[in-house]
N, C-alpha and C. Protein backbone atom coordinates (compact mmCIF):
# COMPACT_ATOMS: atom_id res chain seq x y z
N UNK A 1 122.00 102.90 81.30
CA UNK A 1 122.16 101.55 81.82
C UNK A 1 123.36 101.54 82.78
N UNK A 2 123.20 101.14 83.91
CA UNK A 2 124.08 101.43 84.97
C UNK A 2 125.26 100.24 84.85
N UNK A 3 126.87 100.49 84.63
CA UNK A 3 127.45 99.53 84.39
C UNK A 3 128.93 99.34 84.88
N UNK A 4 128.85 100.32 86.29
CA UNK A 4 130.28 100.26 87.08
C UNK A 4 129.81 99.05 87.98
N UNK A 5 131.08 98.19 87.93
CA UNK A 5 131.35 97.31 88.25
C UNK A 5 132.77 97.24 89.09
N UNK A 6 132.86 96.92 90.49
CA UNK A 6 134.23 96.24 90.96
C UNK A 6 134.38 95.52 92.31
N UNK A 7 135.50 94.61 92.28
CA UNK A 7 135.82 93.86 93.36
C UNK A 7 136.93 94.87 93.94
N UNK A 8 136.97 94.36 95.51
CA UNK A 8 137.45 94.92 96.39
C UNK A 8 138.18 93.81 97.43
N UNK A 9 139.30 93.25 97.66
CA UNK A 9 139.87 92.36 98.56
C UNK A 9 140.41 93.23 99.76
N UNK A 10 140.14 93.01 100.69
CA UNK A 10 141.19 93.16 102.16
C UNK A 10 141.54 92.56 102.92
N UNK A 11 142.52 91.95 103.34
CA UNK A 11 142.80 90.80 104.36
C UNK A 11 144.01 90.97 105.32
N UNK A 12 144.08 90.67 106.10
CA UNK A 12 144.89 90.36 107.16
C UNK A 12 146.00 89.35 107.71
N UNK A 13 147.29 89.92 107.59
CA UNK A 13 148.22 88.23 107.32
C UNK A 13 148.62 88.17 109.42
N UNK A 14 148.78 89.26 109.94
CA UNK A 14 148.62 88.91 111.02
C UNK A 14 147.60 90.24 112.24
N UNK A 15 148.13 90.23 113.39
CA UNK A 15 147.39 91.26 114.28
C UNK A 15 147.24 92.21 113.96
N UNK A 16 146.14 92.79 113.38
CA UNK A 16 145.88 94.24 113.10
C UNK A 16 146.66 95.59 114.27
N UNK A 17 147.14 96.58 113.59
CA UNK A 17 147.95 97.13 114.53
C UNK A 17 147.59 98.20 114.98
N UNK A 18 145.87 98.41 115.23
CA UNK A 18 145.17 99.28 116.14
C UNK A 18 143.74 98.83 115.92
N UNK A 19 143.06 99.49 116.62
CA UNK A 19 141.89 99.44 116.82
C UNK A 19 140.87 100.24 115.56
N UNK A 20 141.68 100.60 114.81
CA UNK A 20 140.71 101.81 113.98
C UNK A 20 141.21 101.30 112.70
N UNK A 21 140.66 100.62 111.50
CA UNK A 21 142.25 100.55 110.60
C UNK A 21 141.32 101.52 109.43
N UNK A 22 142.40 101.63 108.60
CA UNK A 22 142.44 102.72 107.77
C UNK A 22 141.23 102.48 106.67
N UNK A 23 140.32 103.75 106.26
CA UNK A 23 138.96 103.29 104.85
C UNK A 23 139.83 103.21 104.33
N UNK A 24 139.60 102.69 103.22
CA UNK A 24 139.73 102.63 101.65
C UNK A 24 138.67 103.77 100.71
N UNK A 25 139.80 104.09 99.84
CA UNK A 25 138.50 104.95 99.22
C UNK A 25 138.79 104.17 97.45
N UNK A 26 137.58 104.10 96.49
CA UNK A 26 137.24 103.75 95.31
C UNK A 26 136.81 104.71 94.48
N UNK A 27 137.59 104.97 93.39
CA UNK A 27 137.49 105.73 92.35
C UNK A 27 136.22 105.37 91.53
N UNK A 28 135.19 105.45 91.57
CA UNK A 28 134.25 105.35 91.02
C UNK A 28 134.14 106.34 90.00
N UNK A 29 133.74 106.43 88.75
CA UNK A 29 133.95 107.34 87.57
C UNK A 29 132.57 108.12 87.65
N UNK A 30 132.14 107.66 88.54
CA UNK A 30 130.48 108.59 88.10
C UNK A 30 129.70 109.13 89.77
N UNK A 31 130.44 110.18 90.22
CA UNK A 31 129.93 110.77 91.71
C UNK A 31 128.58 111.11 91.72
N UNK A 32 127.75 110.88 90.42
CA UNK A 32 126.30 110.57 91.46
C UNK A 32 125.66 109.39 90.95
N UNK A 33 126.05 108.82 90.37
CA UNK A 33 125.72 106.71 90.41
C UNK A 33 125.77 106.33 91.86
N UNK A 34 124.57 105.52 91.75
CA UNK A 34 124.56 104.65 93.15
C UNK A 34 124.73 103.40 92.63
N UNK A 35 125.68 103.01 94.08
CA UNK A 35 126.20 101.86 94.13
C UNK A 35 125.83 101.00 95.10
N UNK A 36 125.69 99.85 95.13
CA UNK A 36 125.11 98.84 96.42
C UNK A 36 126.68 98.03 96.21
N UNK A 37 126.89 98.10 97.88
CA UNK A 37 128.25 97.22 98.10
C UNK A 37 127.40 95.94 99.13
N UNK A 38 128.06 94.75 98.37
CA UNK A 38 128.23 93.64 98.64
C UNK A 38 129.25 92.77 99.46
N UNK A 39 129.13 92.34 100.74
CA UNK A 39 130.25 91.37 101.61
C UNK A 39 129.89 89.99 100.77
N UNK A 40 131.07 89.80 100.11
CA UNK A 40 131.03 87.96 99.74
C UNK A 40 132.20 87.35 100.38
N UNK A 41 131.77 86.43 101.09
CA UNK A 41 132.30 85.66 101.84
C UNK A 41 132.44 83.98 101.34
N UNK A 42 133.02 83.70 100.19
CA UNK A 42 132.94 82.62 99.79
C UNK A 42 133.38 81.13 100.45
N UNK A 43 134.68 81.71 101.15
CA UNK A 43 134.84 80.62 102.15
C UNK A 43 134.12 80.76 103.26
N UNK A 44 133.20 81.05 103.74
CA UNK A 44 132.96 80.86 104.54
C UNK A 44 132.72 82.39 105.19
N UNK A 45 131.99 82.75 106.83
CA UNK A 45 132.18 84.64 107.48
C UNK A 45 133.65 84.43 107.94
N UNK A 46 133.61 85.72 107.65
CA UNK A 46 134.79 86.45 108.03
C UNK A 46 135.07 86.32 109.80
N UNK A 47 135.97 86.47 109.96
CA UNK A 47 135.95 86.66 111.62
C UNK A 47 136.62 87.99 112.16
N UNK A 48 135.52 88.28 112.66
CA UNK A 48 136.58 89.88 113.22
C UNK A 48 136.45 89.96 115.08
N UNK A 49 136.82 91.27 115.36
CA UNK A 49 137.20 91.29 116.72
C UNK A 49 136.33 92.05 117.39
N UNK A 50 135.03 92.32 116.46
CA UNK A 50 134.27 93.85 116.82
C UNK A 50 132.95 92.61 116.90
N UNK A 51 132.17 93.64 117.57
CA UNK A 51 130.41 93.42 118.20
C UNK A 51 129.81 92.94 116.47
N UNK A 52 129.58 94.34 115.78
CA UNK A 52 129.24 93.97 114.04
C UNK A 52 130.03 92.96 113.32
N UNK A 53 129.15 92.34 112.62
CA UNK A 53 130.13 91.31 111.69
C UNK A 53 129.50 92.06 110.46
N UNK A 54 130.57 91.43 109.05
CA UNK A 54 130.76 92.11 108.04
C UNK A 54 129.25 92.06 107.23
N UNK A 55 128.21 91.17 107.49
CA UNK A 55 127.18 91.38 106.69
C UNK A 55 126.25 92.67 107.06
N UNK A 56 126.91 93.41 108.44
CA UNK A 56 126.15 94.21 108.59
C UNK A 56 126.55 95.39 107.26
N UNK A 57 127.81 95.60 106.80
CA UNK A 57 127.98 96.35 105.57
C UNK A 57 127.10 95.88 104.39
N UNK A 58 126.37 94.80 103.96
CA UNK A 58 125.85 94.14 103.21
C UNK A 58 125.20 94.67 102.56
N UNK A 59 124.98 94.74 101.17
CA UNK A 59 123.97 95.48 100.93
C UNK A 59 123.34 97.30 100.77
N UNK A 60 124.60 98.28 101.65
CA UNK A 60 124.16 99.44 101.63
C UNK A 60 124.31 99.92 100.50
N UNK A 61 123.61 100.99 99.91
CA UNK A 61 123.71 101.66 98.80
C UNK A 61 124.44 103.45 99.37
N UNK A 62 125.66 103.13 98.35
CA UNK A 62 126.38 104.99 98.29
C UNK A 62 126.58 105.55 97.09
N UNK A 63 127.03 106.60 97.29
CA UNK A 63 127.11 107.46 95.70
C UNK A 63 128.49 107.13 95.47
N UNK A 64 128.70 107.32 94.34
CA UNK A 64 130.06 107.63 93.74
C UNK A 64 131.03 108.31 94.66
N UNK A 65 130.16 110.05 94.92
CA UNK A 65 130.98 110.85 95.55
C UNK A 65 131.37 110.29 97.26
N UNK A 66 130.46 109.27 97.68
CA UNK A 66 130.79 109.11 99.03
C UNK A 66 131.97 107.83 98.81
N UNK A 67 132.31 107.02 98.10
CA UNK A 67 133.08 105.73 97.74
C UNK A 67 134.16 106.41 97.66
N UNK A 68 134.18 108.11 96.41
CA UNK A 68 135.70 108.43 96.50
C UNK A 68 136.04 109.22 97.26
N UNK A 69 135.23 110.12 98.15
CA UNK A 69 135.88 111.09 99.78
C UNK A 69 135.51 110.61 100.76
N UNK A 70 134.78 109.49 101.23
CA UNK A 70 134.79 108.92 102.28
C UNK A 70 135.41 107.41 102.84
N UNK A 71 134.93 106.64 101.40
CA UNK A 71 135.24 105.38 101.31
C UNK A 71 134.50 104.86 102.02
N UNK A 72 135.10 103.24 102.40
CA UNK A 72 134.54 102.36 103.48
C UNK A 72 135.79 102.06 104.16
N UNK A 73 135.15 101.61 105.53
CA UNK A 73 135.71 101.47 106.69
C UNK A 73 135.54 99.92 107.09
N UNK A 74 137.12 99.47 106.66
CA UNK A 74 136.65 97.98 107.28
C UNK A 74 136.60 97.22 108.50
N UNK A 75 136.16 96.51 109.05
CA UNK A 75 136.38 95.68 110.10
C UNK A 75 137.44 95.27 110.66
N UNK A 76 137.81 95.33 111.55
CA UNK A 76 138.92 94.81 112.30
C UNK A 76 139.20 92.88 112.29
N UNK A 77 139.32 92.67 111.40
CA UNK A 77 139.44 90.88 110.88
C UNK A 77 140.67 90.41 111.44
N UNK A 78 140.45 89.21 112.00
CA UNK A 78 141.13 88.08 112.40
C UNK A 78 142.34 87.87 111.61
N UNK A 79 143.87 87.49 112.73
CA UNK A 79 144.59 86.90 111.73
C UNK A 79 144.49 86.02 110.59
N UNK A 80 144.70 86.15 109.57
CA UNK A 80 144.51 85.48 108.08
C UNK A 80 143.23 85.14 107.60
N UNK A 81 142.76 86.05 107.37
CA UNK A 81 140.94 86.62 106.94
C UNK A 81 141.42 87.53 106.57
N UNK A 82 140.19 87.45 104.96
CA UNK A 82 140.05 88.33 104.32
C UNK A 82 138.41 88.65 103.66
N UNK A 83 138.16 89.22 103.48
CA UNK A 83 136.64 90.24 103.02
C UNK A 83 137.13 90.55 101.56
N UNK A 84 135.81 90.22 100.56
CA UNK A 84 135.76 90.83 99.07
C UNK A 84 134.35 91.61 99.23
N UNK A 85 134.73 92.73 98.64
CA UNK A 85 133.56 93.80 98.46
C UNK A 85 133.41 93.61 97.09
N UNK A 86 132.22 93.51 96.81
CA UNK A 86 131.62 93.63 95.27
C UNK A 86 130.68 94.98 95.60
N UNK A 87 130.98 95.84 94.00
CA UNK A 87 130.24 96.95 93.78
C UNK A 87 129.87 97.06 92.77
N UNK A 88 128.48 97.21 92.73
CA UNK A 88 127.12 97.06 91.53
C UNK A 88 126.84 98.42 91.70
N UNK A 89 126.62 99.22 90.56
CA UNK A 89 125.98 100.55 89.69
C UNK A 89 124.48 99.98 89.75
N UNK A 90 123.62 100.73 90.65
CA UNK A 90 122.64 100.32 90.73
C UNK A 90 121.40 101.53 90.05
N UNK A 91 122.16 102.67 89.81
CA UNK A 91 121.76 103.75 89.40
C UNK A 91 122.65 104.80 89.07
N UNK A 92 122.56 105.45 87.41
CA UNK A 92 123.07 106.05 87.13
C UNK A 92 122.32 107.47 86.49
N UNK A 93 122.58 109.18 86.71
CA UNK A 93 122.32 109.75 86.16
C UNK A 93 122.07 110.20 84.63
N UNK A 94 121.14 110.08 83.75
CA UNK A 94 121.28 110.88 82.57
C UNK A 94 121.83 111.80 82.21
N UNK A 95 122.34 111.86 81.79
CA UNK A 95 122.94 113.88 81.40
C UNK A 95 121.69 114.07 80.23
């Protein structure tokens, strides 16, 4: 029964200070569980400075092993905006 679960906050208090900003990577306990990451935007979308907006992350499914050596790569967001990632275990291996 697949049962990793977590939130993820990132936000921005003023001008992001390049063009590229840094992934995040998530310790996920199980490198071949798949996970579907979620953009929730409760107040309202996010505003960023790029062509993609954040629902295009919406929804993709990764492994464990890609969450903890690759991570995700966030958006370049607007002064005082912030993005919550939710991550659902959508599949987990048997041993």
């Amino acid at each position: 029964m697949p049962s990793f679960e977590a939130q993820v906050g990132i936000g921005w208090l003023s001008t992001a200070g390049g063009s590229n900003p840094a992934k995040f990577l998530i310790s996920e306990p199980d490198a071949d569980a798949l996970n579907r990451v979620r953009v929730a935007q409760p107040t309202g979308e996010a505003g960023t400075i790029q062509a993609q907006s954040a629902p295009g992350l919406d929804g993709i499914i990764v492994s464990g092993a890609t969450l903890a050596q690759v991570g995700l790569h966030p958006l370049i967001l607007l002064p005082e905006t912030a993005l919550l990632f939710e991550l659902h275990c959508v599949f987990e291996l048997d041993d």
